[in-house]
PDB file of N, CA and C in Angstrom:
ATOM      1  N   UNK A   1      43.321  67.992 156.476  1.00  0.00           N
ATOM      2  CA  UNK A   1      44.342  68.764 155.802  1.00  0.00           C
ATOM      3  C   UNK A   1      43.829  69.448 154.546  1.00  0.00           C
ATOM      4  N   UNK A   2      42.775  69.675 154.503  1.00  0.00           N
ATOM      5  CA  UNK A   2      41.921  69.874 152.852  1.00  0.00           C
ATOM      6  C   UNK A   2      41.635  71.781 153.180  1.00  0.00           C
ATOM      7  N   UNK A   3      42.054  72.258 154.533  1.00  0.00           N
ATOM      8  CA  UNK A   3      41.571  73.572 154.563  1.00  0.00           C
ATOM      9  C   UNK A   3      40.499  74.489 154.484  1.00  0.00           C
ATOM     10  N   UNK A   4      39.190  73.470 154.034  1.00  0.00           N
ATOM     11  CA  UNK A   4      37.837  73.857 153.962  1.00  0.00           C
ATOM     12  C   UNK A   4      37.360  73.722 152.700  1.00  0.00           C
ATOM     13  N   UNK A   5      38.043  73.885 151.277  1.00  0.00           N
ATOM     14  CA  UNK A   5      37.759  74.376 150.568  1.00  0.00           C
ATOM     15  C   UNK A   5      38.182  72.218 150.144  1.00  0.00           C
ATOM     16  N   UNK A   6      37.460  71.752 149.024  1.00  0.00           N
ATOM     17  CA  UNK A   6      37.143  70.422 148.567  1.00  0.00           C
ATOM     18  C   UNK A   6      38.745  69.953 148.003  1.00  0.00           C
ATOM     19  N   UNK A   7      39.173  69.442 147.911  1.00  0.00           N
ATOM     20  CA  UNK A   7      40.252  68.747 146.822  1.00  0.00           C
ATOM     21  C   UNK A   7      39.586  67.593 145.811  1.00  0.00           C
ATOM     22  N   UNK A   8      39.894  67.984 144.827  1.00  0.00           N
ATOM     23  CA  UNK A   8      39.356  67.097 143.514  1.00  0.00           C
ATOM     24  C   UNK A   8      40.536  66.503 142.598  1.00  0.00           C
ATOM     25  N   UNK A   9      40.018  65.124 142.138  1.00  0.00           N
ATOM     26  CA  UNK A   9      40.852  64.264 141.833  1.00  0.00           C
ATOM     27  C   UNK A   9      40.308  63.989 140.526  1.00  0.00           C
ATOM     28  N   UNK A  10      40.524  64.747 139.463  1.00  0.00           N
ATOM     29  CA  UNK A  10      39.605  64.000 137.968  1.00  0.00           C
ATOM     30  C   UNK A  10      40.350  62.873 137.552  1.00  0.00           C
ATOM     31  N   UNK A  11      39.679  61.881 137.259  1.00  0.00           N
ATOM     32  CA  UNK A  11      40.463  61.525 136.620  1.00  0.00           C
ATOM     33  C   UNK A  11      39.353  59.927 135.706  1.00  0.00           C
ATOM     34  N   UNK A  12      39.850  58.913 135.429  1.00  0.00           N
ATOM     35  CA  UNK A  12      38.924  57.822 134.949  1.00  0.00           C
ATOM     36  C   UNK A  12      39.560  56.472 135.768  1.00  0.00           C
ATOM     37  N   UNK A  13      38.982  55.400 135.579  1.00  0.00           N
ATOM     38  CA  UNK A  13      38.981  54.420 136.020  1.00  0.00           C
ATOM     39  C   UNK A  13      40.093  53.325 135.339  1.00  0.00           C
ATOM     40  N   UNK A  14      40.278  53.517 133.973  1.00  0.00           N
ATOM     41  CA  UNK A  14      41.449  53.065 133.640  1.00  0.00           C
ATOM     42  C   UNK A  14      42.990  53.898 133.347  1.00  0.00           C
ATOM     43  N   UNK A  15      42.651  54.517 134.301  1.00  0.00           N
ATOM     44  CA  UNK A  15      44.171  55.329 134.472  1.00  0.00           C
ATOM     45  C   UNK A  15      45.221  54.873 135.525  1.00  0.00           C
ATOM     46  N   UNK A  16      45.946  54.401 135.482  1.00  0.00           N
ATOM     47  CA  UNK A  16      46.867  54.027 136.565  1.00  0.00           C
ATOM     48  C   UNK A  16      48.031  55.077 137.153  1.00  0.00           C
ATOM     49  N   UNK A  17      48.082  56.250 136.196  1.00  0.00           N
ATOM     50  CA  UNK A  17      48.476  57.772 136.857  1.00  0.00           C
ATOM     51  C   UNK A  17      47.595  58.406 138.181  1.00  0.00           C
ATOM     52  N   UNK A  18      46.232  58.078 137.682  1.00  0.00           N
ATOM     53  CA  UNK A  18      45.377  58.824 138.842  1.00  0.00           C
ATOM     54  C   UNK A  18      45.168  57.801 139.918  1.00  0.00           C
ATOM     55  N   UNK A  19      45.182  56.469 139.906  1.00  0.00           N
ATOM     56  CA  UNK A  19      45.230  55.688 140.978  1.00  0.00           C
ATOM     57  C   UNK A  19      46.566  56.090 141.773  1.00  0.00           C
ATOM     58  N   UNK A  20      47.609  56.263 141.205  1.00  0.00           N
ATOM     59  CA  UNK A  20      48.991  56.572 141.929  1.00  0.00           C
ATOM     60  C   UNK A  20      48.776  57.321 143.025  1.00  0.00           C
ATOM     61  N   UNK A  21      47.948  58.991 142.069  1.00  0.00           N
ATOM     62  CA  UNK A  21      48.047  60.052 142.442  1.00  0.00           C
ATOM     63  C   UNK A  21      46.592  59.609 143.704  1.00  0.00           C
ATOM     64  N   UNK A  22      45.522  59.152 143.703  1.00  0.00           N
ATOM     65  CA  UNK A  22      44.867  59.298 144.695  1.00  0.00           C
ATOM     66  C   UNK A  22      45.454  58.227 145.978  1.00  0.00           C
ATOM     67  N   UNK A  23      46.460  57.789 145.509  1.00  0.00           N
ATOM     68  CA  UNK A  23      47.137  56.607 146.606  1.00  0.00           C
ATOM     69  C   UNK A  23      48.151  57.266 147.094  1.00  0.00           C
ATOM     70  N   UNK A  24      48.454  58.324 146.904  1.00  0.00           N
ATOM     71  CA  UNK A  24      49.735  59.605 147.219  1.00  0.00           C
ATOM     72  C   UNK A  24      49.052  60.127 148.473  1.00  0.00           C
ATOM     73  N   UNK A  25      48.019  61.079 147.842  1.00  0.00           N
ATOM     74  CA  UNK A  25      47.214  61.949 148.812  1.00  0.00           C
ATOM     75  C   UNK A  25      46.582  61.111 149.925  1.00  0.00           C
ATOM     76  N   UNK A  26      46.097  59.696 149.537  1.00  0.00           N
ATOM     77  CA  UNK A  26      45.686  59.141 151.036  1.00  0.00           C
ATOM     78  C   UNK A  26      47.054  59.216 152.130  1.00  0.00           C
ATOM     79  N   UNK A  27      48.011  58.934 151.376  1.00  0.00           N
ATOM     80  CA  UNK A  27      49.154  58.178 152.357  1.00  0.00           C
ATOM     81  C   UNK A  27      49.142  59.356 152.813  1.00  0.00           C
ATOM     82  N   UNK A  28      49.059  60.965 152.592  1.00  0.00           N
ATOM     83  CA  UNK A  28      49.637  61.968 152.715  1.00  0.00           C
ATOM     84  C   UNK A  28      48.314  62.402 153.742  1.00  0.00           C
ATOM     85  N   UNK A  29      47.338  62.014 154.058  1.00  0.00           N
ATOM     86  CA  UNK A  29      46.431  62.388 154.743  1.00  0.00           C
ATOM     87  C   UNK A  29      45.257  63.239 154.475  1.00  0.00           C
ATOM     88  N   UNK A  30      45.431  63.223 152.529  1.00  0.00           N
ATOM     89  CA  UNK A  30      44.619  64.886 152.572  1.00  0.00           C
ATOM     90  C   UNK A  30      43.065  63.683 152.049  1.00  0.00           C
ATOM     91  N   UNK A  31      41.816  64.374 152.589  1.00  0.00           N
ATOM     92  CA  UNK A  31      40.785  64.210 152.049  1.00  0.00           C
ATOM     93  C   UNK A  31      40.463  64.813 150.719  1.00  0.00           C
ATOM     94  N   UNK A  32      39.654  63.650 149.406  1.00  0.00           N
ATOM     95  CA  UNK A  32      39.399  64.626 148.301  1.00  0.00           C
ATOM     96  C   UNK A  32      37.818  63.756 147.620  1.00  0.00           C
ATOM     97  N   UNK A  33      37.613  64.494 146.445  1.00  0.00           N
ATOM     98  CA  UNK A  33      36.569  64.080 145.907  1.00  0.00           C
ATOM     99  C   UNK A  33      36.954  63.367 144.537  1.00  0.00           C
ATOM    100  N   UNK A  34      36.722  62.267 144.739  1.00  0.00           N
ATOM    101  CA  UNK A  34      37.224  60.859 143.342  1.00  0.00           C
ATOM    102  C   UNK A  34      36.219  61.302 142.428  1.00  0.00           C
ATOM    103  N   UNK A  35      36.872  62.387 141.359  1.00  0.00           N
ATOM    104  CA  UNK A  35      35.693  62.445 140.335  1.00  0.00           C
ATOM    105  C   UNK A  35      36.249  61.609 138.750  1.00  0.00           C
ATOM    106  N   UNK A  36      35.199  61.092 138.482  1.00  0.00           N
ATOM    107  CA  UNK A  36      35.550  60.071 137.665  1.00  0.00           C
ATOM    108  C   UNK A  36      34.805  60.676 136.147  1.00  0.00           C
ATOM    109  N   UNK A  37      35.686  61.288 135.109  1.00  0.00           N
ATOM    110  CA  UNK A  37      34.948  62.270 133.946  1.00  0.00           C
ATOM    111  C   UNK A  37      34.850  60.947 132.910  1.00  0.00           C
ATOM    112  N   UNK A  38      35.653  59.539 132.808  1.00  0.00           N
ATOM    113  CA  UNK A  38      35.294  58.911 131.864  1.00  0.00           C
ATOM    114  C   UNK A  38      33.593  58.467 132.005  1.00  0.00           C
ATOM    115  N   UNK A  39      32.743  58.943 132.977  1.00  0.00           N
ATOM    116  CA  UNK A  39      31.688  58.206 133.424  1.00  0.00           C
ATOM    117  C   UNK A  39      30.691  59.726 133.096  1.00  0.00           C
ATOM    118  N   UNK A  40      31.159  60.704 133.616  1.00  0.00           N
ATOM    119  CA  UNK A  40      30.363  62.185 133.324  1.00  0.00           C
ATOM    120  C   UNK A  40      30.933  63.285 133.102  1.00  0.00           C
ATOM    121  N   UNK A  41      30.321  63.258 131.194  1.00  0.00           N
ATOM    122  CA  UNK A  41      30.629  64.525 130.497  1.00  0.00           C
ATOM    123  C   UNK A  41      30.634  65.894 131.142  1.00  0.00           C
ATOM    124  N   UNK A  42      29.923  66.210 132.205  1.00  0.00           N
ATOM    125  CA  UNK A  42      29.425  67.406 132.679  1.00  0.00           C
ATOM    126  C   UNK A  42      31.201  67.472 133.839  1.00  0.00           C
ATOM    127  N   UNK A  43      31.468  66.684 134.175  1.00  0.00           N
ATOM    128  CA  UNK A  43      32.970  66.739 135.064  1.00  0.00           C
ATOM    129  C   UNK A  43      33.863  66.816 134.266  1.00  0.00           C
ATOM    130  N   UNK A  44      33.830  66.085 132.969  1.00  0.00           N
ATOM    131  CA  UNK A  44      34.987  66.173 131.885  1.00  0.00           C
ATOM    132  C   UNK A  44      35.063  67.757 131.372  1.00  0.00           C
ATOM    133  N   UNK A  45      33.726  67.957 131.384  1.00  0.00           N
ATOM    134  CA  UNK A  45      33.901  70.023 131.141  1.00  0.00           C
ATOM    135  C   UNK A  45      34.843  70.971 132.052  1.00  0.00           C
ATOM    136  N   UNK A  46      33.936  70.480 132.867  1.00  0.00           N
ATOM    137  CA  UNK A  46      34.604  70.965 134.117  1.00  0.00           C
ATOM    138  C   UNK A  46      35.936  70.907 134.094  1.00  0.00           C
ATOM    139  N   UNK A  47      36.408  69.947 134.438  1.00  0.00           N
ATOM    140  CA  UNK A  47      38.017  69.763 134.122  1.00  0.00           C
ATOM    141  C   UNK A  47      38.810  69.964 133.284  1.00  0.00           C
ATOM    142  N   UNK A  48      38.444  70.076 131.677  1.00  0.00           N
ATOM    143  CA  UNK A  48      38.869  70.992 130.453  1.00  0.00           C
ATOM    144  C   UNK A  48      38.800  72.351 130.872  1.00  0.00           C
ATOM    145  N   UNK A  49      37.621  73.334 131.475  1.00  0.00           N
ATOM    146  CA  UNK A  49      37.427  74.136 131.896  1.00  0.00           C
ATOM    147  C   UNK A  49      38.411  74.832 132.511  1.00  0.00           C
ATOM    148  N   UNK A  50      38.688  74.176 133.824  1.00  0.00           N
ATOM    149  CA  UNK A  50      40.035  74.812 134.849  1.00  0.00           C
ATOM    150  C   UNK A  50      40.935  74.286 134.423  1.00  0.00           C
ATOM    151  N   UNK A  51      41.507  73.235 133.728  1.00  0.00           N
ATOM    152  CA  UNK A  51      42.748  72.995 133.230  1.00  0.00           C
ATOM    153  C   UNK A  51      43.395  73.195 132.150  1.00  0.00           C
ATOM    154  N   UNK A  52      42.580  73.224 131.195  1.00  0.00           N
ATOM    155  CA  UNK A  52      43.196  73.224 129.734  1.00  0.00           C
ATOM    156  C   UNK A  52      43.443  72.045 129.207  1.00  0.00           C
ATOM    157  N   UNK A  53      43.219  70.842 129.944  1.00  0.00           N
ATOM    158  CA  UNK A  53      43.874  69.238 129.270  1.00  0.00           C
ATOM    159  C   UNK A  53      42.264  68.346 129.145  1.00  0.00           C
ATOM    160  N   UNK A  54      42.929  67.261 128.723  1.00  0.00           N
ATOM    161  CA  UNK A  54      42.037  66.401 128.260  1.00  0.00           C
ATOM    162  C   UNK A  54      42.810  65.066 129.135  1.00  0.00           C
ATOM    163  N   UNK A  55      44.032  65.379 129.556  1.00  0.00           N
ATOM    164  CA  UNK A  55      44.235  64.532 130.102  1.00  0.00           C
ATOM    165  C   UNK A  55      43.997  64.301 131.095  1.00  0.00           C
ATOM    166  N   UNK A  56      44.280  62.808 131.863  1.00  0.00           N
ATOM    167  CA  UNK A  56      43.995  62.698 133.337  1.00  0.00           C
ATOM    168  C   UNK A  56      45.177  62.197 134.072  1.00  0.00           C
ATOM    169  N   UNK A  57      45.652  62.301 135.490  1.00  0.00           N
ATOM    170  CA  UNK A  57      44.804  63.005 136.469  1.00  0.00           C
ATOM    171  C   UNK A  57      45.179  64.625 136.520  1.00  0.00           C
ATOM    172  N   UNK A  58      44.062  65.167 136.868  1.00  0.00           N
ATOM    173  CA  UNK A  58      44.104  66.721 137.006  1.00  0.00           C
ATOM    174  C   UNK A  58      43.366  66.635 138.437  1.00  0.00           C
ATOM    175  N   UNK A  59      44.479  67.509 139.302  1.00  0.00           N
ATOM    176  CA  UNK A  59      43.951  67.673 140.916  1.00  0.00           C
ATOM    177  C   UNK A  59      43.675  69.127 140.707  1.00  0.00           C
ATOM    178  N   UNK A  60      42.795  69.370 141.528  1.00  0.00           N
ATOM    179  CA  UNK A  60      42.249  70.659 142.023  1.00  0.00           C
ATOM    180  C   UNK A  60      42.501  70.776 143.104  1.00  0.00           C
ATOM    181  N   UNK A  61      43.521  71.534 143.672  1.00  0.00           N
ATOM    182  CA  UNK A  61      43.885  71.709 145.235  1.00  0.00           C
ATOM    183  C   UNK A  61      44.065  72.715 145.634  1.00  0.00           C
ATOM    184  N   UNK A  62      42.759  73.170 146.339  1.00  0.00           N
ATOM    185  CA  UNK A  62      42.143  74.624 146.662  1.00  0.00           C
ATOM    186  C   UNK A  62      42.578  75.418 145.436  1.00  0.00           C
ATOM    187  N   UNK A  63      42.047  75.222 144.368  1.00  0.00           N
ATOM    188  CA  UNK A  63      42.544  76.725 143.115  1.00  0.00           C
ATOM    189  C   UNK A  63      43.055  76.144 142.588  1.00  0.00           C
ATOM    190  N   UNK A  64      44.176  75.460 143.030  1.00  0.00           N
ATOM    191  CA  UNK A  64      45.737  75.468 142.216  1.00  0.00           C
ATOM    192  C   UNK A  64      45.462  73.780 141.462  1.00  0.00           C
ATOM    193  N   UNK A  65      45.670  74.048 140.069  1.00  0.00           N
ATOM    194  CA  UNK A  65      45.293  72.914 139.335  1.00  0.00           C
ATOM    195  C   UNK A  65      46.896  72.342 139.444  1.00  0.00           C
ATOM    196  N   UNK A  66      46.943  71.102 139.045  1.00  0.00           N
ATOM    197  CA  UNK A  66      47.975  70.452 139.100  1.00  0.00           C
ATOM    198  C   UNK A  66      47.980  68.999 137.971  1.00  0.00           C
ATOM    199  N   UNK A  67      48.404  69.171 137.025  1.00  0.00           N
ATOM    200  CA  UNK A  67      48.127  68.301 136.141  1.00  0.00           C
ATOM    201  C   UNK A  67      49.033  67.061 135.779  1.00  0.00           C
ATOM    202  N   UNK A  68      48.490  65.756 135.428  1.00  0.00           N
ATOM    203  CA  UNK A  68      49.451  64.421 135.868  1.00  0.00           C
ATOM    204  C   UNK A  68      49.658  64.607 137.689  1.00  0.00           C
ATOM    205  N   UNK A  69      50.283  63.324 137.628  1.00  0.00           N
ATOM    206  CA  UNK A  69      50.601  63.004 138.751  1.00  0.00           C
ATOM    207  C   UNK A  69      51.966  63.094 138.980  1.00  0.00           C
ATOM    208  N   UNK A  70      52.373  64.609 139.995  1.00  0.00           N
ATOM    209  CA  UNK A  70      53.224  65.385 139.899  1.00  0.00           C
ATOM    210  C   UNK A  70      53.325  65.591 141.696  1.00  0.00           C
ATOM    211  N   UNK A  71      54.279  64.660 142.339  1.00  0.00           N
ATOM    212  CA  UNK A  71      54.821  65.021 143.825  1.00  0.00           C
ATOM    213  C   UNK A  71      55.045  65.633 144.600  1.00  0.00           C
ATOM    214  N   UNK A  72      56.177  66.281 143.420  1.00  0.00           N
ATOM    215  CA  UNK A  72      56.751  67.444 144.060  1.00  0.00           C
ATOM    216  C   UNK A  72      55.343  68.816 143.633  1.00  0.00           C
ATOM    217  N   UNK A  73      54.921  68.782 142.969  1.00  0.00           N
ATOM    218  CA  UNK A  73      53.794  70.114 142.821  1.00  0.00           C
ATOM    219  C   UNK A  73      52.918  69.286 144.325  1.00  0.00           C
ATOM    220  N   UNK A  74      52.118  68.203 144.488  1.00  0.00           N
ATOM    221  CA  UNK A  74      51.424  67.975 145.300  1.00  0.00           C
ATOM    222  C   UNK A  74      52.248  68.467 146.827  1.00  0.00           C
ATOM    223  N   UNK A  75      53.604  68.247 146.666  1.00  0.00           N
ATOM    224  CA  UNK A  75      53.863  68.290 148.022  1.00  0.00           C
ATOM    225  C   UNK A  75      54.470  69.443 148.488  1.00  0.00           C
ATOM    226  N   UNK A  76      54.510  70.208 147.011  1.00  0.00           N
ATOM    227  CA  UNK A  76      54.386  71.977 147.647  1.00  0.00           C
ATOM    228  C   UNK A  76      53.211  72.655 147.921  1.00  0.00           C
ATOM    229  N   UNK A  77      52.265  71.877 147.495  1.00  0.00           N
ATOM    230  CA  UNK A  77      50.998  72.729 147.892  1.00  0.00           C
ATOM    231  C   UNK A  77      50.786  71.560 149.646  1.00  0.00           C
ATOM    232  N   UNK A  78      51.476  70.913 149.436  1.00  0.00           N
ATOM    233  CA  UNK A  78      50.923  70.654 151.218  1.00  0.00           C
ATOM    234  C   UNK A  78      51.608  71.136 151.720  1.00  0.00           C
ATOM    235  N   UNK A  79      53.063  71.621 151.895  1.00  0.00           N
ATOM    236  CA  UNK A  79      54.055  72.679 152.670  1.00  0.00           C
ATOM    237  C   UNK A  79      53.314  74.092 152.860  1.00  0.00           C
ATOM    238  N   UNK A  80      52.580  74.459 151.830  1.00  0.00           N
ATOM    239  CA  UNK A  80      51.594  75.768 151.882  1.00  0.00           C
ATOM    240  C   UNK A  80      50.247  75.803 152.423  1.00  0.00           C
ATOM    241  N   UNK A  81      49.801  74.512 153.384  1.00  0.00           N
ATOM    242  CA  UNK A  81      48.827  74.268 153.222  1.00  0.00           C
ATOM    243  C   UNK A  81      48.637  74.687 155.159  1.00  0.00           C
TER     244      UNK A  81
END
């Protein structure tokens, strides 16, 4: 269900928002990439970069950033998907 293009999951290891959010998208079937920025600065750029936050979780789903762990945004981009 990922469309070709990667789905990315920033987020850190003591976040219990981004565990939610990557326990959403399994149930939901989509494949993604667990990137973990409390571990590498060079992903934490990245993710300031396309998002504008410092916070976590920030999904990347095909383009469309989606910041916190947000359902209804996740589950309009899978209706479009």
């Amino acid at each position: 269900m990922t469309g070709g293009k990667k789905v990315k999951v920033y987020g850190t290891q003591t976040c219990p928002y981004c565990f939610m959010a990557k326990d959403y998208l399994k149930a939901k079937g989509v494949e993604f990439e667990d990137v973990d920025v409390g571990s590498d600065a060079r992903a934490a750029q990245e993710m300031v970069s396309k998002s504008g936050q410092t916070s976590v979780p920030v999904i990347d789903y095909h383009g469309k950033i989606i910041v916190g762990f947000d359902r209804e945004a996740i589950d309009e981009e899978l209706r479009q998907a």
